[in-house]
C-alpha atoms as a PDB file:
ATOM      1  CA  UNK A   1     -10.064   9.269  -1.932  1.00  0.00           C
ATOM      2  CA  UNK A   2     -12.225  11.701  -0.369  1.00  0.00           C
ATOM      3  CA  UNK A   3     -13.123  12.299   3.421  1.00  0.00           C
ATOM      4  CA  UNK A   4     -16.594  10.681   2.381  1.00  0.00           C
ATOM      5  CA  UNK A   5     -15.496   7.811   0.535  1.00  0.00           C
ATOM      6  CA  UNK A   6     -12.834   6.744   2.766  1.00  0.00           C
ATOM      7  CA  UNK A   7     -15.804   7.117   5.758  1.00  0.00           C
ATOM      8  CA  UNK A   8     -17.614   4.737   3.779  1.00  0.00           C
ATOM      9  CA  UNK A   9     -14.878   2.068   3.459  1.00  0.00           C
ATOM     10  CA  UNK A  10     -14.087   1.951   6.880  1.00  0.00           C
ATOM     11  CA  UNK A  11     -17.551   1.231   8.451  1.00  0.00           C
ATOM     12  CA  UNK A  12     -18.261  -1.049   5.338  1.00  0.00           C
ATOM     13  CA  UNK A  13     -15.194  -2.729   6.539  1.00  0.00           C
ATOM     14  CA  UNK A  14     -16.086  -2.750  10.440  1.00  0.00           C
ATOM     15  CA  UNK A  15     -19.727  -4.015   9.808  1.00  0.00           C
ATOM     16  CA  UNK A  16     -18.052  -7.010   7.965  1.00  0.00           C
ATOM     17  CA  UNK A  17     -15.768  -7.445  10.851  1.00  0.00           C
ATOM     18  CA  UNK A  18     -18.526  -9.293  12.826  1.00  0.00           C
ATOM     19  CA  UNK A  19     -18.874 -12.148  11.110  1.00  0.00           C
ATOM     20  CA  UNK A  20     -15.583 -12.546  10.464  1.00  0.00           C
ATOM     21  CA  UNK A  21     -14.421 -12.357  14.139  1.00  0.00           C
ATOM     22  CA  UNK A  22     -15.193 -15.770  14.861  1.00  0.00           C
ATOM     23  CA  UNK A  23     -12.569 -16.950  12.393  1.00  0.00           C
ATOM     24  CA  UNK A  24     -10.580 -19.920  13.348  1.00  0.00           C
ATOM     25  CA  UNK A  25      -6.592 -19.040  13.989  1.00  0.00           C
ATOM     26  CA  UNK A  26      -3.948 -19.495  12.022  1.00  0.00           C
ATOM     27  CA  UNK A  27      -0.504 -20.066  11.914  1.00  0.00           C
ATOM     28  CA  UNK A  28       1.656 -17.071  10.225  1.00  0.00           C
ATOM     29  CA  UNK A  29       3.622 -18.304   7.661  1.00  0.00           C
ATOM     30  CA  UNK A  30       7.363 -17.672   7.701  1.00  0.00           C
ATOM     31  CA  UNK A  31       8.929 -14.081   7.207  1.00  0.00           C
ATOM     32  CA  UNK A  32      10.290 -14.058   3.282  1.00  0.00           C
ATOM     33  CA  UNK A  33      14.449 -13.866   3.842  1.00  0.00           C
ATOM     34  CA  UNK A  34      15.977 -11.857   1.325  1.00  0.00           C
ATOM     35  CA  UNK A  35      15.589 -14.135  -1.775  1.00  0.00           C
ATOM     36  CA  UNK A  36      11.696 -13.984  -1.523  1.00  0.00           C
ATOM     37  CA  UNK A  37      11.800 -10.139  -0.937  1.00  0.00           C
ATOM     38  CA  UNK A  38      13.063 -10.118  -4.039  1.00  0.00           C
ATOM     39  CA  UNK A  39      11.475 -12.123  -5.608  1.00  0.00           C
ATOM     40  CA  UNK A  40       8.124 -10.148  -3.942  1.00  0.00           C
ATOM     41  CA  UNK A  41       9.622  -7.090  -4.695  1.00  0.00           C
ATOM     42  CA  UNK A  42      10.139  -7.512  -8.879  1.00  0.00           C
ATOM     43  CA  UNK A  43       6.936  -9.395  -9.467  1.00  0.00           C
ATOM     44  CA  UNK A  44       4.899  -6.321  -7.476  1.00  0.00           C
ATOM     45  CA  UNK A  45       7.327  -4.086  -9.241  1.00  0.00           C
ATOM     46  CA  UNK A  46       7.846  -5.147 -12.922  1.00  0.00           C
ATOM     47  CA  UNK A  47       4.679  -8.051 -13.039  1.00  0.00           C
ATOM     48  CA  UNK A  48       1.437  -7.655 -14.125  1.00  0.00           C
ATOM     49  CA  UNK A  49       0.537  -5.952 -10.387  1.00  0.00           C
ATOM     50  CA  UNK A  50       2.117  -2.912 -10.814  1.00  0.00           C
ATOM     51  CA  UNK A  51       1.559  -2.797 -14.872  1.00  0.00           C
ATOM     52  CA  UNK A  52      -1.750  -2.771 -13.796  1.00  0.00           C
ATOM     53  CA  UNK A  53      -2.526  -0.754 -10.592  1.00  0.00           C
ATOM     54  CA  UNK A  54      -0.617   1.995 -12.690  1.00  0.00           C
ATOM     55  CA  UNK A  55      -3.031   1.502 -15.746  1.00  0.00           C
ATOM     56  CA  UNK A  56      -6.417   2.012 -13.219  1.00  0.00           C
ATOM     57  CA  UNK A  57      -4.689   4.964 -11.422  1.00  0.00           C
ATOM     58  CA  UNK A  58      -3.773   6.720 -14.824  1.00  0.00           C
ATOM     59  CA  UNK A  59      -7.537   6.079 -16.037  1.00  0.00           C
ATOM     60  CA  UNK A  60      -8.529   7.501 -12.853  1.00  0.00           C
ATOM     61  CA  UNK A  61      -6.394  10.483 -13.149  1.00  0.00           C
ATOM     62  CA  UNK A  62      -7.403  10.932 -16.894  1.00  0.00           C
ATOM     63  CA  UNK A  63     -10.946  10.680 -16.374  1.00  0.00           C
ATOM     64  CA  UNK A  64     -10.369  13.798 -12.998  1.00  0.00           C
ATOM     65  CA  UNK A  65      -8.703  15.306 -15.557  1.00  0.00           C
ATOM     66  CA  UNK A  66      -5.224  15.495 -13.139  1.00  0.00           C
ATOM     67  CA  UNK A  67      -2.998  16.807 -13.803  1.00  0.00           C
ATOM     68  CA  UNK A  68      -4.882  19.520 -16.358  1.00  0.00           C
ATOM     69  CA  UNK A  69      -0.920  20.027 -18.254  1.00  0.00           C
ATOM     70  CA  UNK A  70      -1.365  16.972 -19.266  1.00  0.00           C
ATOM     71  CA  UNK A  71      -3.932  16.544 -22.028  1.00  0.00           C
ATOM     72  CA  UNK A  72      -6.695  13.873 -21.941  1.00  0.00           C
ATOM     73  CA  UNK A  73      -5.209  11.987 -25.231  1.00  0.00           C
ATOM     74  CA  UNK A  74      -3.084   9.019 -25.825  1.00  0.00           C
ATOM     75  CA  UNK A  75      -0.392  11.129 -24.886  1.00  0.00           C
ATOM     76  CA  UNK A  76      -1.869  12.433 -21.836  1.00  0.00           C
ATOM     77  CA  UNK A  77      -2.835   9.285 -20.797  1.00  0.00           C
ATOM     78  CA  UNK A  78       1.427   7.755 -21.326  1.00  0.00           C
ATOM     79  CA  UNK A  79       2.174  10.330 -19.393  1.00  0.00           C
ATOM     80  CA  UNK A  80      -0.056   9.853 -16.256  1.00  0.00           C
ATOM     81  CA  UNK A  81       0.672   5.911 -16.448  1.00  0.00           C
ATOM     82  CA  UNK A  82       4.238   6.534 -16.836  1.00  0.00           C
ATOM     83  CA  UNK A  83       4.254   8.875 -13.655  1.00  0.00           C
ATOM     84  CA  UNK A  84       2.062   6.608 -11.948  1.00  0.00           C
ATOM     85  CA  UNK A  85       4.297   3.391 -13.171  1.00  0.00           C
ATOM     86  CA  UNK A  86       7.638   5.446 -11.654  1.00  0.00           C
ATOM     87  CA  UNK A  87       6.093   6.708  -8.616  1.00  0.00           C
ATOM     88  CA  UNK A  88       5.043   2.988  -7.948  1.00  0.00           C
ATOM     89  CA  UNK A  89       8.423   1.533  -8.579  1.00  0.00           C
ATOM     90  CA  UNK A  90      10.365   4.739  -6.445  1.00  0.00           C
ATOM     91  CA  UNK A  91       7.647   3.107  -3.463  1.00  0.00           C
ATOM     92  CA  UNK A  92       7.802  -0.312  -4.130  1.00  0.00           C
ATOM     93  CA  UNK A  93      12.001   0.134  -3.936  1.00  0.00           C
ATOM     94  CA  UNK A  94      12.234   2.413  -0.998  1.00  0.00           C
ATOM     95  CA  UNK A  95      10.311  -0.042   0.967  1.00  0.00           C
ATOM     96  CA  UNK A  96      12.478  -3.140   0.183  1.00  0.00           C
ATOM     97  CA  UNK A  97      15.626  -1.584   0.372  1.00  0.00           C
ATOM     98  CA  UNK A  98      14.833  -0.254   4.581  1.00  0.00           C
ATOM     99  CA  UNK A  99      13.411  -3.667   4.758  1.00  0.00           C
ATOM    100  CA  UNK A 100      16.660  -5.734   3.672  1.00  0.00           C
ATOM    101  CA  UNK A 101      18.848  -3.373   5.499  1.00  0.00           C
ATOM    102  CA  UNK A 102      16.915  -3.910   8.957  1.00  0.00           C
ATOM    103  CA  UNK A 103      16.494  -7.745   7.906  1.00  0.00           C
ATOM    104  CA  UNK A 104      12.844  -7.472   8.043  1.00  0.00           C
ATOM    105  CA  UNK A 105       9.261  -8.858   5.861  1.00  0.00           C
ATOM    106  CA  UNK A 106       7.363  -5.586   5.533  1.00  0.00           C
ATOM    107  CA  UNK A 107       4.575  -8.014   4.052  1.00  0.00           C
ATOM    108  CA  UNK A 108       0.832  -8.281   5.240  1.00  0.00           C
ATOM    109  CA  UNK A 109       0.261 -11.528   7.255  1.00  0.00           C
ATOM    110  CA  UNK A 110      -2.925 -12.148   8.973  1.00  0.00           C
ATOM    111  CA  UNK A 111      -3.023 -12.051  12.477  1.00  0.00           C
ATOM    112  CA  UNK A 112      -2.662 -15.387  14.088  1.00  0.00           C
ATOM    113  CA  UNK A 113      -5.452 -14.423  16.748  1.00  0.00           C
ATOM    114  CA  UNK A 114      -9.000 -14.045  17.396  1.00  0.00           C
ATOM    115  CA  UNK A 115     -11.586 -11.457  18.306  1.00  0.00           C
ATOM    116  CA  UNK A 116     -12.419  -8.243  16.152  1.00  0.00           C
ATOM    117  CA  UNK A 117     -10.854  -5.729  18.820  1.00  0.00           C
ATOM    118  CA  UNK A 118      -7.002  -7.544  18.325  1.00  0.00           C
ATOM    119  CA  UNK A 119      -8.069  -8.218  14.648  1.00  0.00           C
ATOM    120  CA  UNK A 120      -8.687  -4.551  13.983  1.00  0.00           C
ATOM    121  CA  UNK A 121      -5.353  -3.325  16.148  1.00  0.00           C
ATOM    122  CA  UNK A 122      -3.442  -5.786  14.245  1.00  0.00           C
ATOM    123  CA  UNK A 123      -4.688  -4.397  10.455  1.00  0.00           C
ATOM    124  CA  UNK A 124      -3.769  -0.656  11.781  1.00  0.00           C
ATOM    125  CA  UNK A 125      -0.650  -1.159  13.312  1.00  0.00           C
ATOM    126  CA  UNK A 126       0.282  -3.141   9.770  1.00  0.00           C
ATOM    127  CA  UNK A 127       1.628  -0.263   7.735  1.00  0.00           C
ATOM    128  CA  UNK A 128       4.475   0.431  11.021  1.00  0.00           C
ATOM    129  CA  UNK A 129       5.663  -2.715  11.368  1.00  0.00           C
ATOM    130  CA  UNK A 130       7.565  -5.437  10.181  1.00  0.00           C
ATOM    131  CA  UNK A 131       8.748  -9.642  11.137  1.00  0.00           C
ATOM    132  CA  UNK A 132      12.578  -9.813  12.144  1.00  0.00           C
ATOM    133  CA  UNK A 133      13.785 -13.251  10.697  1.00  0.00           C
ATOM    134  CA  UNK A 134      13.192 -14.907  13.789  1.00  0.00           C
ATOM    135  CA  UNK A 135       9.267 -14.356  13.018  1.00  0.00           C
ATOM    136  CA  UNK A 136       8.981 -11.337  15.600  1.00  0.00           C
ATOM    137  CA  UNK A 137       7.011  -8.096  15.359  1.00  0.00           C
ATOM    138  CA  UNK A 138       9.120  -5.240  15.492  1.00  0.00           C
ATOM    139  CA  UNK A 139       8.150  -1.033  14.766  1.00  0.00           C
ATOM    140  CA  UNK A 140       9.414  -0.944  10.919  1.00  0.00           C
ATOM    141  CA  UNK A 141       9.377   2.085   8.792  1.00  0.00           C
ATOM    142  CA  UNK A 142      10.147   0.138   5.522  1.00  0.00           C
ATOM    143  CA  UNK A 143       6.214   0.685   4.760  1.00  0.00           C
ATOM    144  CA  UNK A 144       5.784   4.162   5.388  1.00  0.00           C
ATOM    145  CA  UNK A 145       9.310   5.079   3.938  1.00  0.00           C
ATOM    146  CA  UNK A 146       7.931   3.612   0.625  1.00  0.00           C
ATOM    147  CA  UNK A 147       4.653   6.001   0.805  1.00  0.00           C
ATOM    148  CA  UNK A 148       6.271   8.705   1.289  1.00  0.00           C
ATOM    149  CA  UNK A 149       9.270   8.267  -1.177  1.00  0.00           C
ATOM    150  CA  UNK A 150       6.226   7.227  -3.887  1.00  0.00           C
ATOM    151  CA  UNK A 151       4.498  10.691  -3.235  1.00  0.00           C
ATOM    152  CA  UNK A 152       6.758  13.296  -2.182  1.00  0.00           C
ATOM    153  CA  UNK A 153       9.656  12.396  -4.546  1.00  0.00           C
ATOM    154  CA  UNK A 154       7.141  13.001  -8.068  1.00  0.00           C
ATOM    155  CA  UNK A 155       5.708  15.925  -6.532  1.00  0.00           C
ATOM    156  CA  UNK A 156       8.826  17.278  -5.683  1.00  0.00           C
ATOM    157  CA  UNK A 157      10.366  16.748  -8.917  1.00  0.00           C
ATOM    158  CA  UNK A 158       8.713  15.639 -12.223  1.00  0.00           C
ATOM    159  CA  UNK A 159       4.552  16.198 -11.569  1.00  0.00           C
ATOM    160  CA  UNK A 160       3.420  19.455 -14.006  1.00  0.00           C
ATOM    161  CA  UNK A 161       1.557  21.561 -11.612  1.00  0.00           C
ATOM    162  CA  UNK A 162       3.044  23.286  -8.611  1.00  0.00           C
ATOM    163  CA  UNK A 163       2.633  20.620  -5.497  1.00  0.00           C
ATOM    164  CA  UNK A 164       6.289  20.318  -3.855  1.00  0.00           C
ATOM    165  CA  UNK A 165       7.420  18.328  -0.340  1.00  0.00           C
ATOM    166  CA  UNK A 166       4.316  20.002   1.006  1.00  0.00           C
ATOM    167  CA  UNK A 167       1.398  18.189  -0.935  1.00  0.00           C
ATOM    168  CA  UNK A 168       3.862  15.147  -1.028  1.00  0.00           C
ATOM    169  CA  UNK A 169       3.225  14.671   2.179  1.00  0.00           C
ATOM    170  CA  UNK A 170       0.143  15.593   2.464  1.00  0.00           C
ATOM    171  CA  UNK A 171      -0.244  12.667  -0.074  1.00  0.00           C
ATOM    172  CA  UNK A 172       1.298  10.729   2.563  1.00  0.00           C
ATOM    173  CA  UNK A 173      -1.424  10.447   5.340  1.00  0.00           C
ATOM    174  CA  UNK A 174      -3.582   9.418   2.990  1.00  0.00           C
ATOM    175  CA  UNK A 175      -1.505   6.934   1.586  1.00  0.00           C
ATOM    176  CA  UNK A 176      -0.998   5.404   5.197  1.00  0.00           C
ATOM    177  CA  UNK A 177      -4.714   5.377   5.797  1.00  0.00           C
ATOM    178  CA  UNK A 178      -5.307   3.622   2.380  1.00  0.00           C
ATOM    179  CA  UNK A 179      -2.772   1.382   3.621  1.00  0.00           C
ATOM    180  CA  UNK A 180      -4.548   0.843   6.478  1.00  0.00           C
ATOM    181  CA  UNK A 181      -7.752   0.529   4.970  1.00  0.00           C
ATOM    182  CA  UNK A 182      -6.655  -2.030   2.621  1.00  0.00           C
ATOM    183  CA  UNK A 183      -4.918  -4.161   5.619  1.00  0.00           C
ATOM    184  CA  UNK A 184      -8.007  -3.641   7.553  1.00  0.00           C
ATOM    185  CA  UNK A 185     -10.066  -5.136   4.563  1.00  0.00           C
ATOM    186  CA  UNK A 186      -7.659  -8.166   3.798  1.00  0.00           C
ATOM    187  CA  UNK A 187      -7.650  -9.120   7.629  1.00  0.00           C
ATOM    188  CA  UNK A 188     -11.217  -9.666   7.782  1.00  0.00           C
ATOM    189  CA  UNK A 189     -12.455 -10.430   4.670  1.00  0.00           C
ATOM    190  CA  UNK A 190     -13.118 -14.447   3.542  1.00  0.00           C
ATOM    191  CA  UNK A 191      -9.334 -16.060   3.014  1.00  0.00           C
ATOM    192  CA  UNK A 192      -9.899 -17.313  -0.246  1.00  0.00           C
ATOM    193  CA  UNK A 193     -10.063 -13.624  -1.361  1.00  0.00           C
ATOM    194  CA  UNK A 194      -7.482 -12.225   0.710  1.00  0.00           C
ATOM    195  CA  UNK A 195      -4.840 -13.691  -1.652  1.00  0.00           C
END
């Protein structure tokens, strides 16, 4: 996402904050114990989520023409959703794996109060933290650890052109801020979409 784009998102997002500030709280449901982080974890993994967020990523890649070693035929296109498919799943298992070791729910949840200002902190702060069982917020780095293990890890290894650690983690930050951006846009936006 470009500079300009990502810009865009955020005040789109912030204008749409106001009305949604007035929102009546909530109670958070229950952190997931291990049993529903799995269960999380292989349906966002092997389910039709991940199938699919691959598929749009690989179009995107194939239509930017990225990365140019890889041509833009059926072939080409395998081989972007396949990289995009394994980067995914290298993310999606890093982040699980911190979280069940620290006994944590690295999951999104709405935050149970109102105002736009602790609305806003709450969707930025998502990505670094976590619930402890006992339904407590606690700095996590399940979350990032996932972002960067899904970028650095293919650029480092398997990805065609030249990128190594270094554009891995460049990768990173704006992986985080994505994160962000998409946290910021399911705290405020109506609840029957932020499912």
């Amino acid at each position: 996402m470009t500079v300009r784009c990502q810009r865009f998102v955020l005040v789109a997002l912030l204008l749409c904050t106001a009305k949604a500030s007035a929102q009546s709280v909530e109670a958070e449901p229950p952190p997931l114990d291990d049993r529903g982080l799995l269960k999380k974890y292989v349906w966002s993994t092997l389910g039709p989520t991940g199938l699919m967020t691959s598929a749009v990523w690989a179009g995107l890649d194939e239509w930017r023409d990225s990365p140019q070693a890889w041509t833009r035929e059926k072939r080409g296109y395998a081989q972007r959703w396949a990289s995009e498919y394994a980067a995914a799943a290298i993310g999606s298992t890093t982040k699980y794996a911190v979280a069940h070791f620290r006994h944590e729910d690295p999951s999104f949840v709405r935050c149970a109060c109102t105002g736009t200002g602790p609305r806003l902190r709450h969707a930025l702060a998502a990505p670094f933290m976590a619930r402890t069982s006992d339904g407590e917020w606690a700095f996590s780095p399940a979350t990032v650890a996932g972002i960067a293990a899904e970028h650095v890890i293919p650029a480092a290894t398997w990805y065609p052109e030249a990128r190594g650690v270094r554009d891995g983690a460049a990768h990173v930050v704006t992986g985080v801020l994505s994160k962000m951006t998409v946290d910021v846009g399911r705290e405020f936006m109506p609840k029957r979409w932020a499912r």
